[in-house]
N, C-alpha and C. Protein backbone atom coordinates (compact mmCIF):
# COMPACT_ATOMS: atom_id res chain seq x y z
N UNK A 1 -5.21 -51.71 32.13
CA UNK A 1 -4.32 -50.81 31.48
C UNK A 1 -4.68 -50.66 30.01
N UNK A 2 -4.04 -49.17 29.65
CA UNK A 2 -4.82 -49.22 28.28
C UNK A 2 -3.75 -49.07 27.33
N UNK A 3 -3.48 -50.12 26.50
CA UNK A 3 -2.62 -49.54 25.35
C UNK A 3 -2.45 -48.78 24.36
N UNK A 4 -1.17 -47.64 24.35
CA UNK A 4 -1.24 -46.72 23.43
C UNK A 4 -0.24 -47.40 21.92
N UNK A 5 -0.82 -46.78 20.73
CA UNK A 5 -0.45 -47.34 19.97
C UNK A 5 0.89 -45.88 19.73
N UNK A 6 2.08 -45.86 19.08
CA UNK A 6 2.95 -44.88 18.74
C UNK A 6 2.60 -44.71 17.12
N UNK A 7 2.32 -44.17 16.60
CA UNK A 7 1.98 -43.85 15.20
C UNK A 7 2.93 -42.69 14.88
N UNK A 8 3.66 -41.91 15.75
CA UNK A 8 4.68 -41.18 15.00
C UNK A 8 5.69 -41.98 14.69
N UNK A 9 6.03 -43.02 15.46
CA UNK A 9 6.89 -43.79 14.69
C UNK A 9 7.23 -44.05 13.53
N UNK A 10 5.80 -44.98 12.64
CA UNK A 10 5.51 -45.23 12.09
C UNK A 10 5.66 -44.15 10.81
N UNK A 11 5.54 -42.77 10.99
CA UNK A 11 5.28 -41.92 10.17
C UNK A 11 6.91 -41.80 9.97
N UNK A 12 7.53 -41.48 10.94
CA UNK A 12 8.88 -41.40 11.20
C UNK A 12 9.72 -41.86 9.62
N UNK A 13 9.37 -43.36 10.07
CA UNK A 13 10.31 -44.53 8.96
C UNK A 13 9.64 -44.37 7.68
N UNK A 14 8.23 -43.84 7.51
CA UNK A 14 8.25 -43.89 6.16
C UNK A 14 8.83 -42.81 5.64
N UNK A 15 9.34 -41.29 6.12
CA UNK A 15 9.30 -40.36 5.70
C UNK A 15 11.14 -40.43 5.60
N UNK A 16 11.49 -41.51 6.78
CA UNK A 16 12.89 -41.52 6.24
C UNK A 16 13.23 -42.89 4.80
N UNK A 17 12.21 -43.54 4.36
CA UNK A 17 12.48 -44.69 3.16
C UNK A 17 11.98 -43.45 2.26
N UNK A 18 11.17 -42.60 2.31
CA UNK A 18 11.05 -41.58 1.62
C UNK A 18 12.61 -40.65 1.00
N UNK A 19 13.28 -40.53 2.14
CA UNK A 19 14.24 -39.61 1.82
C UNK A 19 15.35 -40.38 1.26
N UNK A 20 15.73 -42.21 1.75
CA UNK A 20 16.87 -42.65 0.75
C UNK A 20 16.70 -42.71 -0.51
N UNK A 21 14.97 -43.35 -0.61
CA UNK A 21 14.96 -43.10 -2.08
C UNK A 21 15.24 -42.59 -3.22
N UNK A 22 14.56 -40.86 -2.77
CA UNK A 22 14.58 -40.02 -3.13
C UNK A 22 16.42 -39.78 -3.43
N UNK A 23 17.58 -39.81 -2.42
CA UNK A 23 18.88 -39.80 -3.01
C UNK A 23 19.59 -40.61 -3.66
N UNK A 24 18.68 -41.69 -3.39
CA UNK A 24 19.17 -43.00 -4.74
C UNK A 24 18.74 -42.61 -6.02
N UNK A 25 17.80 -42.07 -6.05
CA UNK A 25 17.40 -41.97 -7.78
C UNK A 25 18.02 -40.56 -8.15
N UNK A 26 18.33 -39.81 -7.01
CA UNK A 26 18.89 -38.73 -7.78
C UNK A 26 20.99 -38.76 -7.87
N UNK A 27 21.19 -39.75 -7.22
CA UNK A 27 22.60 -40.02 -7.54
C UNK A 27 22.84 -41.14 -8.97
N UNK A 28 21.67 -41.62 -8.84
CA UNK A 28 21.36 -42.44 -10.39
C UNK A 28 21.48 -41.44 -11.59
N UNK A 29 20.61 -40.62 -11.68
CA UNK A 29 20.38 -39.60 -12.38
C UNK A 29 21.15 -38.80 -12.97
N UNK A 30 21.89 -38.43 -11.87
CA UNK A 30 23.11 -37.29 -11.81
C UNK A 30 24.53 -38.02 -12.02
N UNK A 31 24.71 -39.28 -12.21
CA UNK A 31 25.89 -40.26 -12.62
C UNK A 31 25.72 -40.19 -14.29
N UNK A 32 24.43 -40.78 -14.40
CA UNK A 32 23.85 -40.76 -16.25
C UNK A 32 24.55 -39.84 -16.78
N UNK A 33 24.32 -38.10 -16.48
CA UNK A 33 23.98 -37.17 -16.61
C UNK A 33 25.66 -36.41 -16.88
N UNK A 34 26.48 -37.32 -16.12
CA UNK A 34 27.88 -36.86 -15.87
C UNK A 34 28.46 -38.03 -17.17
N UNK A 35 27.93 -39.10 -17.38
CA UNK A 35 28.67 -40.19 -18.33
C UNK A 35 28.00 -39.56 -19.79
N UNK A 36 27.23 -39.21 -20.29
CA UNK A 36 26.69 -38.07 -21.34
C UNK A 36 27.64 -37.30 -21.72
N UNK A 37 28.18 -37.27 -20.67
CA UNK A 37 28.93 -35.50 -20.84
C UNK A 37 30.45 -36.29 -21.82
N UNK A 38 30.61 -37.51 -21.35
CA UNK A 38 31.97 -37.69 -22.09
C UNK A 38 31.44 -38.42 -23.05
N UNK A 39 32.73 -38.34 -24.08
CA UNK A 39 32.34 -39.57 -25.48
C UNK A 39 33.29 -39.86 -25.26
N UNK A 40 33.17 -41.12 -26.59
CA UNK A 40 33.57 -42.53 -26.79
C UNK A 40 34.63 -41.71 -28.20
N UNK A 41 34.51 -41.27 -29.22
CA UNK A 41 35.15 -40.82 -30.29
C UNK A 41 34.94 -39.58 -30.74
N UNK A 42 36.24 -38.81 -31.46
CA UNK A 42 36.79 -37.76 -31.41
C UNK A 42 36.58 -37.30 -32.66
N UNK A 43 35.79 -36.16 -33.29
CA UNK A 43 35.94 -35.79 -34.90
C UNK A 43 37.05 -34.80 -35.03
N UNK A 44 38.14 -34.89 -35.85
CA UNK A 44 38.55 -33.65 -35.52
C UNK A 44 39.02 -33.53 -37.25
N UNK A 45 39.06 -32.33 -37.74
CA UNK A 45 39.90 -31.92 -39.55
C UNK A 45 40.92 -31.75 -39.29
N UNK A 46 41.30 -31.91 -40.44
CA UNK A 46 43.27 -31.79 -40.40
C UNK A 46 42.97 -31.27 -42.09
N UNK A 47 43.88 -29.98 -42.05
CA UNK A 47 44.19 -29.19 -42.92
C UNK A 47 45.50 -29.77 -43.59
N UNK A 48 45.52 -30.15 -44.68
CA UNK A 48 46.84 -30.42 -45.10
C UNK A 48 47.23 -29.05 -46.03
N UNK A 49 48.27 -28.08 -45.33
CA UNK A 49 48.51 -26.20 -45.85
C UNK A 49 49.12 -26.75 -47.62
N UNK A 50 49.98 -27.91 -47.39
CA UNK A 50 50.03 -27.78 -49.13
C UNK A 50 49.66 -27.81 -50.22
N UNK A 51 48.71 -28.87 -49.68
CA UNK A 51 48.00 -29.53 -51.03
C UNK A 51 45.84 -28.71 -50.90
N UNK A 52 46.05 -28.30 -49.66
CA UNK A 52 45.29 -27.02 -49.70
C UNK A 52 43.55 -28.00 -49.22
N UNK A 53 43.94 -29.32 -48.40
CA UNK A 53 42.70 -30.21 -48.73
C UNK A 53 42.37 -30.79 -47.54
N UNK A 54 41.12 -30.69 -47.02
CA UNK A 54 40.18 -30.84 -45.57
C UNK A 54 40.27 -32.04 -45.34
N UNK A 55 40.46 -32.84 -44.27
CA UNK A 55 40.18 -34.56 -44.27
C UNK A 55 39.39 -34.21 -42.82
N UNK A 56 38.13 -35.34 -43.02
CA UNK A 56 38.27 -35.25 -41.57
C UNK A 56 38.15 -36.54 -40.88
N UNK A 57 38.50 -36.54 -39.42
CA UNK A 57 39.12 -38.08 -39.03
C UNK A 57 38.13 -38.47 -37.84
N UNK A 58 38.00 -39.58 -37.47
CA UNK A 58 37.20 -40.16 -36.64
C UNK A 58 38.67 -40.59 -35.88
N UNK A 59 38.87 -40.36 -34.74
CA UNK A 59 39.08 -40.98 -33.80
C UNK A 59 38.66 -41.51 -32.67
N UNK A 60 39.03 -43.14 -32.31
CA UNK A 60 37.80 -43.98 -30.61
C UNK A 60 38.93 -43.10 -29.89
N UNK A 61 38.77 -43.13 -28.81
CA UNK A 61 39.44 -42.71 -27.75
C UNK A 61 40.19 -43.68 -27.14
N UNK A 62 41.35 -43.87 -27.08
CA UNK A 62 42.86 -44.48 -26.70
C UNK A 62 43.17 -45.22 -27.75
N UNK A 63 42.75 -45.13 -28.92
CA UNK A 63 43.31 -45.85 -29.63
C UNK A 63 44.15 -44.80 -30.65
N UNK A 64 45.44 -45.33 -31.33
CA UNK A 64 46.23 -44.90 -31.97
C UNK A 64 45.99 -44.64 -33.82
N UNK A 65 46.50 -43.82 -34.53
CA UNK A 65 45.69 -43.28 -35.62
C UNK A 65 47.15 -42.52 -36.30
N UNK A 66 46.41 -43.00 -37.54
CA UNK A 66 48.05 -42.92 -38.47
C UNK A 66 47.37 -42.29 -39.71
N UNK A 67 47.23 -40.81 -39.80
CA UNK A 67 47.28 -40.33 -40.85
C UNK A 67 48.30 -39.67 -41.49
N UNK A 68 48.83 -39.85 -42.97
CA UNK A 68 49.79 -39.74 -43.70
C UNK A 68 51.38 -39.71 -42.49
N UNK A 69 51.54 -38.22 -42.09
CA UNK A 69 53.14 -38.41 -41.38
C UNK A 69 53.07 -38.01 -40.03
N UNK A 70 51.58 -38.34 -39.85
CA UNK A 70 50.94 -37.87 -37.89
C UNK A 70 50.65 -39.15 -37.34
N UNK A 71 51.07 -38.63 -36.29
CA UNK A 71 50.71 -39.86 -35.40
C UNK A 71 49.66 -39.76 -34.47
N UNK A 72 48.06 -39.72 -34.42
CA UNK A 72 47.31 -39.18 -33.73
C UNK A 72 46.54 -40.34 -32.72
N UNK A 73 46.90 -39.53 -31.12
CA UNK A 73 45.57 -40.08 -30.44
C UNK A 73 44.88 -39.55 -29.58
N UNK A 74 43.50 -39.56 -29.11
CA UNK A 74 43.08 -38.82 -28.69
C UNK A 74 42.56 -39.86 -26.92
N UNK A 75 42.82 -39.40 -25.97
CA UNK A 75 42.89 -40.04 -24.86
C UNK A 75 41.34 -39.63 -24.15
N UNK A 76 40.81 -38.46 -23.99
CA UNK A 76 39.75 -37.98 -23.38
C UNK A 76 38.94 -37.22 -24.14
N UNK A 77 37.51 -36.81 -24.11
CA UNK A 77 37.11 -36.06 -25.13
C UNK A 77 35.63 -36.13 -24.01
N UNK A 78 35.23 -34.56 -23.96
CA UNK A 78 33.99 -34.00 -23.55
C UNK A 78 33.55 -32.77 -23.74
N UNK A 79 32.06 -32.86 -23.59
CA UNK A 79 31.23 -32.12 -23.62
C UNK A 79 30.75 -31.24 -23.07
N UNK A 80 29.81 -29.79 -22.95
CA UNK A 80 30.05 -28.90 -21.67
C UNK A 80 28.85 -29.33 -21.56
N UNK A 81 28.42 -28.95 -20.24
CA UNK A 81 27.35 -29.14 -19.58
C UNK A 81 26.28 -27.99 -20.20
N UNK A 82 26.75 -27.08 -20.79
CA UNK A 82 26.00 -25.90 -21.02
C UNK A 82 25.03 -26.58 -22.39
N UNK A 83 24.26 -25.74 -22.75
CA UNK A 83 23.61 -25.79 -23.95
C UNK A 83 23.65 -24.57 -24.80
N UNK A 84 23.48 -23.34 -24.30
CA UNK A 84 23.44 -21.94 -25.13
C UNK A 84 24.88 -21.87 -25.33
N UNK A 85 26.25 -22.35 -25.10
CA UNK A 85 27.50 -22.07 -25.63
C UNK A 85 28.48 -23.31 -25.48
N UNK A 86 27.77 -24.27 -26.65
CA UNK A 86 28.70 -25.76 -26.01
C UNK A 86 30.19 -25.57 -26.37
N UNK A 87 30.80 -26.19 -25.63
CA UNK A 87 32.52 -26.06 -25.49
C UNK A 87 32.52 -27.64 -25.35
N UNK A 88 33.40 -28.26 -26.55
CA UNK A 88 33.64 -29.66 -26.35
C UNK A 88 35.35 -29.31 -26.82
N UNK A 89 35.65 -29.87 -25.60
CA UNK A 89 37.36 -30.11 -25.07
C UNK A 89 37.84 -31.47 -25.44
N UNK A 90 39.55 -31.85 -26.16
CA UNK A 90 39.51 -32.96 -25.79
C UNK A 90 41.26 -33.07 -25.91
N UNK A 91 41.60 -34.22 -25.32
CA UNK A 91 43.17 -34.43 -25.31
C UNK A 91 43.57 -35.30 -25.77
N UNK A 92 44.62 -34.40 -26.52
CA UNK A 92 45.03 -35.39 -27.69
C UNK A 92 46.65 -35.13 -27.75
N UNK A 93 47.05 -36.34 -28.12
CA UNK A 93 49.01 -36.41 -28.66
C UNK A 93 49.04 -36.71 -29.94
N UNK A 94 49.65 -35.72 -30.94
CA UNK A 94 49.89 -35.70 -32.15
C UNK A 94 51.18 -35.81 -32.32
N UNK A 95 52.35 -37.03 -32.73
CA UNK A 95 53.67 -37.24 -33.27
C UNK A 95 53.90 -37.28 -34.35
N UNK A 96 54.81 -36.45 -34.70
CA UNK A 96 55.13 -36.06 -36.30
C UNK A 96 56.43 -37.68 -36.13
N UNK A 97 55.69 -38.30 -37.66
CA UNK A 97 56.72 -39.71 -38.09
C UNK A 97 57.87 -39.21 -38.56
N UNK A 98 57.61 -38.48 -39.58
CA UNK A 98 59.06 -38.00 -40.25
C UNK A 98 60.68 -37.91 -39.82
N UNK A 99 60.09 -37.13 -38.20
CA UNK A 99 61.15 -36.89 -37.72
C UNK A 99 61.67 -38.02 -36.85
N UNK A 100 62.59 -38.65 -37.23
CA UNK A 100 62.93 -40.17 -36.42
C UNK A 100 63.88 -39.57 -35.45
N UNK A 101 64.09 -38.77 -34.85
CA UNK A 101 65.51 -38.22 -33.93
C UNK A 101 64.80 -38.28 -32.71
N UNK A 102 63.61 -38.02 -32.78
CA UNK A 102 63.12 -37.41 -31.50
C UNK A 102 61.42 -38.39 -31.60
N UNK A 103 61.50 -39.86 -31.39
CA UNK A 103 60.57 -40.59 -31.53
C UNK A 103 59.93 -40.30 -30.38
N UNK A 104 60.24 -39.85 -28.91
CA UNK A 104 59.18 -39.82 -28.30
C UNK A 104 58.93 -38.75 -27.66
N UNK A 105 58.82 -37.36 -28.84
CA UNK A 105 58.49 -36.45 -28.94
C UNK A 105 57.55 -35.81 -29.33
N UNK A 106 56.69 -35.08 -28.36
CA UNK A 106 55.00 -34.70 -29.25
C UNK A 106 55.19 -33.95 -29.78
N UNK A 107 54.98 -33.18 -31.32
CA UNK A 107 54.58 -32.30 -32.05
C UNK A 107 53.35 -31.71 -30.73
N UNK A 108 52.46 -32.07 -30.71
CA UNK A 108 51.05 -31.32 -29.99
C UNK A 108 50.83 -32.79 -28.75
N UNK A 109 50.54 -32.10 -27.45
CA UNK A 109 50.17 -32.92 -26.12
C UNK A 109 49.35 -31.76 -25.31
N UNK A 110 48.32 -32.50 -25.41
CA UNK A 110 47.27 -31.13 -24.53
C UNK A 110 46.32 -31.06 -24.61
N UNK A 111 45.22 -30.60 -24.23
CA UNK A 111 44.23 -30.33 -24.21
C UNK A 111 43.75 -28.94 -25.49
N UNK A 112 42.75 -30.17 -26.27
CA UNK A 112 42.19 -28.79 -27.74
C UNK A 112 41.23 -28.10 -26.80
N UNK A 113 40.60 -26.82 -27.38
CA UNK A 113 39.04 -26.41 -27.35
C UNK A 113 38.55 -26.25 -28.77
N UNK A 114 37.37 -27.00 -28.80
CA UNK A 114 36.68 -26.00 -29.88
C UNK A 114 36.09 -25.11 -30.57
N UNK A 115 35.72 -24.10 -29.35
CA UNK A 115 35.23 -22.87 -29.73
C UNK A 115 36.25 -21.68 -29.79
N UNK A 116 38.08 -21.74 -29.30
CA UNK A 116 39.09 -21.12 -29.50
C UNK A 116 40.31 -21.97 -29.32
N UNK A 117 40.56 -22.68 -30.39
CA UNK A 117 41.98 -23.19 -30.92
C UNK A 117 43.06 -22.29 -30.59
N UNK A 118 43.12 -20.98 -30.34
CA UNK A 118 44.11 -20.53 -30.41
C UNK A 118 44.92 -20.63 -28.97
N UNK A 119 44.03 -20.94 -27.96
CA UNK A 119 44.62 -21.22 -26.61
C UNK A 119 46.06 -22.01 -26.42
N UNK A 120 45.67 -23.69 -27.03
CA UNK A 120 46.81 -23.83 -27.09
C UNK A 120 46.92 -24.96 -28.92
N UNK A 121 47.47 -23.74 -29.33
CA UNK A 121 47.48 -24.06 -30.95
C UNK A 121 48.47 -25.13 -31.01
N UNK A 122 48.32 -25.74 -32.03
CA UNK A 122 48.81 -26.88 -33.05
C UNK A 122 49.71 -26.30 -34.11
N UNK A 123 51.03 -26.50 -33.56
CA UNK A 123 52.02 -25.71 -34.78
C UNK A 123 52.52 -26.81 -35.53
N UNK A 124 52.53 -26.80 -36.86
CA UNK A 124 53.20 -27.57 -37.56
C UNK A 124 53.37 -27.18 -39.02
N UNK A 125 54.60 -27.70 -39.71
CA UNK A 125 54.59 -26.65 -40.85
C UNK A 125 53.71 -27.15 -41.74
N UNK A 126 53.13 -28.56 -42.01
CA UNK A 126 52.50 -28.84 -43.18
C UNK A 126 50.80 -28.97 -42.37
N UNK A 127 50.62 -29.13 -41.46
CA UNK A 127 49.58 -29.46 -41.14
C UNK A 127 48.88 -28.65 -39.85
N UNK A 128 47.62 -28.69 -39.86
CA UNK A 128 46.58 -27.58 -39.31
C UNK A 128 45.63 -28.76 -38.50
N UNK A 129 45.08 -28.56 -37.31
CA UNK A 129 44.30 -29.87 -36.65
C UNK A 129 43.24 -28.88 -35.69
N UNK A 130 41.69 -29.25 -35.74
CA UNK A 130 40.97 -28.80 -35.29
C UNK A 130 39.77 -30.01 -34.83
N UNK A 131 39.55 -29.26 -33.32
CA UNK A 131 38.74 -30.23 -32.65
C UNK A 131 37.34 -30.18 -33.11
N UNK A 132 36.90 -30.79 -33.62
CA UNK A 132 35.00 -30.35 -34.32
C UNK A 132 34.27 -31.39 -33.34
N UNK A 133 33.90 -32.07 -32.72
CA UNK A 133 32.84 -32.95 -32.19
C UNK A 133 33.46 -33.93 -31.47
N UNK A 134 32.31 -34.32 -30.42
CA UNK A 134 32.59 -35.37 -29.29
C UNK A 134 31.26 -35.79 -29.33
N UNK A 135 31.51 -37.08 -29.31
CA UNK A 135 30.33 -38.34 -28.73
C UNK A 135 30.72 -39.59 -28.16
């Protein structure tokens, strides 16, 4: 009797260690690619309308932030995937101190944009807040 050897087999399994690979490195890739997209801290200016003067603030993300009579934090903050028209979004709760009646009340809760603030604007009488950068 003569023995046959199976060699499609063989071809078989490499072409399928071929194909997990190949979706392991590209679910590697494409995870990176999605954690990029968010940052760690929030730039944003704050207009003070009286005294007529730009600050601008670093906020980490979940942590709490006390400038003059705001209470600022910023919870999420990202980046667009695009390159020719970046849009960096981020959400933030701004509590006015002053007003002690209504302590757990947001002045601003929501989601900024930075390429049109006016979506959902930041009303306040002394102060102006704009999202500039995410990393």
């Amino acid at each position: 009797m003569v023995s046959k050897r199976n060699t499609l087999v063989g071809k078989n399994n490499f072409k399928l260690l071929f194909l997990v690979c190949l979706i392991y490195f590209s679910s590697i890739i494409n995870s990176n690619s999605k954690n990029n997209l968010e940052g760690i801290f929030t730039d944003i200016k704050i207009l003070d309308k009286i005294s007529s003067k730009n600050t601008l603030l670093k906020l980490k993300n979940g942590e709490l932030t006390q400038y003059k009579d705001l209470s600022i934090k910023s919870l999420k903050c990202k980046n667009s995937e695009f390159d020719d028209n970046p849009e960096i979004t981020a959400y933030i709760q701004v509590r006015d101190l002053t007003n002690k009646n209504n302590n757990e009340v947001f002045v601003f809760n929501g989601w900024m944009f930075s390429s049109s603030p006016s979506i959902t604007p930041f009303d306040h009488p002394v102060y102006d807040v704009w999202l500039l950068s995410c990393y």
